[in-house]
Protein backbone atom coordinates (compact mmCIF):
# COMPACT_ATOMS: atom_id res chain seq x y z
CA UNK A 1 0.00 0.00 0.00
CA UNK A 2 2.21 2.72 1.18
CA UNK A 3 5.36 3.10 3.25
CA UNK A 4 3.40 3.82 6.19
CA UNK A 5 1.54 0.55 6.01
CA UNK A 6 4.73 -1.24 5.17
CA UNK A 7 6.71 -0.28 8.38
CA UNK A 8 3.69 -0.74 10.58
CA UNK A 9 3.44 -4.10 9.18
CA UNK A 10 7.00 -4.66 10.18
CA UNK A 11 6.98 -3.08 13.35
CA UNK A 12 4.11 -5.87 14.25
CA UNK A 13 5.54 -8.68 12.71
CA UNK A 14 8.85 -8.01 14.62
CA UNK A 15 6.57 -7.54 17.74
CA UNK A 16 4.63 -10.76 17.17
CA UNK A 17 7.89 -12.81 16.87
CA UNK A 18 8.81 -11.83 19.66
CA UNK A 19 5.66 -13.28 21.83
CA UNK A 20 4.01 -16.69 20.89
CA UNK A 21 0.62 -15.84 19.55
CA UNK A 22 -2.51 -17.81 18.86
CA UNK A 23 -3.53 -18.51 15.91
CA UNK A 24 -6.65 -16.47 16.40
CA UNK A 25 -4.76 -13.28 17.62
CA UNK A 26 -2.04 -13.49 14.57
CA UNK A 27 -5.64 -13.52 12.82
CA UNK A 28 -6.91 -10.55 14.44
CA UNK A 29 -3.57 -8.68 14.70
CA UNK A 30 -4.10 -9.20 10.19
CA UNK A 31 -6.99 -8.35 9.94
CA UNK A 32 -6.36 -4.67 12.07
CA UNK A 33 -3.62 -4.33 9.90
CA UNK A 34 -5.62 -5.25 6.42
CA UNK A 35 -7.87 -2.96 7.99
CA UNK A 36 -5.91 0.03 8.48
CA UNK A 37 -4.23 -0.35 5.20
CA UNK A 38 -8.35 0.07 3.47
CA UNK A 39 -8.99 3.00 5.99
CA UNK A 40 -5.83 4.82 4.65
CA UNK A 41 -6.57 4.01 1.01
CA UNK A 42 -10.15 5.42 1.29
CA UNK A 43 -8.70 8.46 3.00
CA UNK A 44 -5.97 9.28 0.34
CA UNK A 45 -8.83 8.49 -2.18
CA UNK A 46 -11.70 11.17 -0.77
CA UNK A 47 -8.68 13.50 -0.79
CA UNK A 48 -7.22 13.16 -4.10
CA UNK A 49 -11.38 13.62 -4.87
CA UNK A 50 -11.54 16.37 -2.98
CA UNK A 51 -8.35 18.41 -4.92
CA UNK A 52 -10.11 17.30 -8.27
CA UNK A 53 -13.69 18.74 -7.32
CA UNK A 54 -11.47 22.16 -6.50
CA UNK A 55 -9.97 22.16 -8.86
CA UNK A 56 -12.53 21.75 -11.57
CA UNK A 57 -14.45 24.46 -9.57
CA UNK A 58 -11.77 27.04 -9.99
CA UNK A 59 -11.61 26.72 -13.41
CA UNK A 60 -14.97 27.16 -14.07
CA UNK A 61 -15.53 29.80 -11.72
CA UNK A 62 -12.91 31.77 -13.75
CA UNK A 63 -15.30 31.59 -16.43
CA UNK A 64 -19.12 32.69 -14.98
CA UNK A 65 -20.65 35.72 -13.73
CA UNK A 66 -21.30 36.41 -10.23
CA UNK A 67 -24.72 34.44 -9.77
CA UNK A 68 -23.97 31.33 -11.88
CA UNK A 69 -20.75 31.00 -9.74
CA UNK A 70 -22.69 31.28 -6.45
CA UNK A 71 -25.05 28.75 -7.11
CA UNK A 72 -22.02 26.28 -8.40
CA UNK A 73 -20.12 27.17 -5.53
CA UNK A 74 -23.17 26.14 -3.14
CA UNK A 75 -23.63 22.76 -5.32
CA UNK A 76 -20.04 21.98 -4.87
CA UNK A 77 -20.05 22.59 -1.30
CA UNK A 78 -23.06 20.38 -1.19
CA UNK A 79 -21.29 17.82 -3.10
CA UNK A 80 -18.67 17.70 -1.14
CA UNK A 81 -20.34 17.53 1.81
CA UNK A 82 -22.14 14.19 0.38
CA UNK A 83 -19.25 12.97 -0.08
CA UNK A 84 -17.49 13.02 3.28
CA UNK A 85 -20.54 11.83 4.64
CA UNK A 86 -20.35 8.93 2.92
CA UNK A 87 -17.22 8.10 2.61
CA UNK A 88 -17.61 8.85 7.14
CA UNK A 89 -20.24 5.93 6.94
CA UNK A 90 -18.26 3.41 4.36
CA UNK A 91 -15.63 3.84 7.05
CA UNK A 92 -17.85 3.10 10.21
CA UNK A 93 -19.18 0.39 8.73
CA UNK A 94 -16.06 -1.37 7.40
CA UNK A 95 -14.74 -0.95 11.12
CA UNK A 96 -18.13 -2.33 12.55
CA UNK A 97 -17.39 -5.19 10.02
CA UNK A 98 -14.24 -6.23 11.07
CA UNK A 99 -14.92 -6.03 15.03
């Protein structure tokens, strides 16, 4: 996934080496870590989203009058606004999942 994900998953292997674990917890202690790794990946995702909505905003707000570009700002923001919420409950629910 990403360097971040890689060294956690080292730091825990190390860890786990260390102690003799069940089965079941090298299990769990996976799946937190598979886990993780989707949270981050949805995270990067909404915000690479997030710069592209901007972005496409600016450049066509350079383009409209006054009223057309304050009722596309107001979409956007609603847009955006969808979209955190439900990319807030794809999260919640993934974790509720994997309890």
């Amino acid at each position: 996934m990403g360097i971040f994900s890689t060294i956690r998953k080292f730091i825990t292997n190390f860890f786990m080496r260390d102690r003799l674990l069940s089965k079941s917890e090298k299990v769990r202690a996976d799946t937190k870590i598979r886990l993780a790794n989707m949270i981050e990946a949805d995270r990067i995702e909404l915000m690479i989203k997030g710069t592209d909505i901007a972005a496409d905003t600016k450049i066509l707000l350079a383009n409209m009058d006054d009223v057309d570009r304050i009722e596309l700002m107001r979409k956007v923001q609603l847009d955006i606004v969808q979209l955190e919420t439900d990319s807030q409950i794809s999260l919640e629910h993934t974790k509720y999942e994997n309890l």
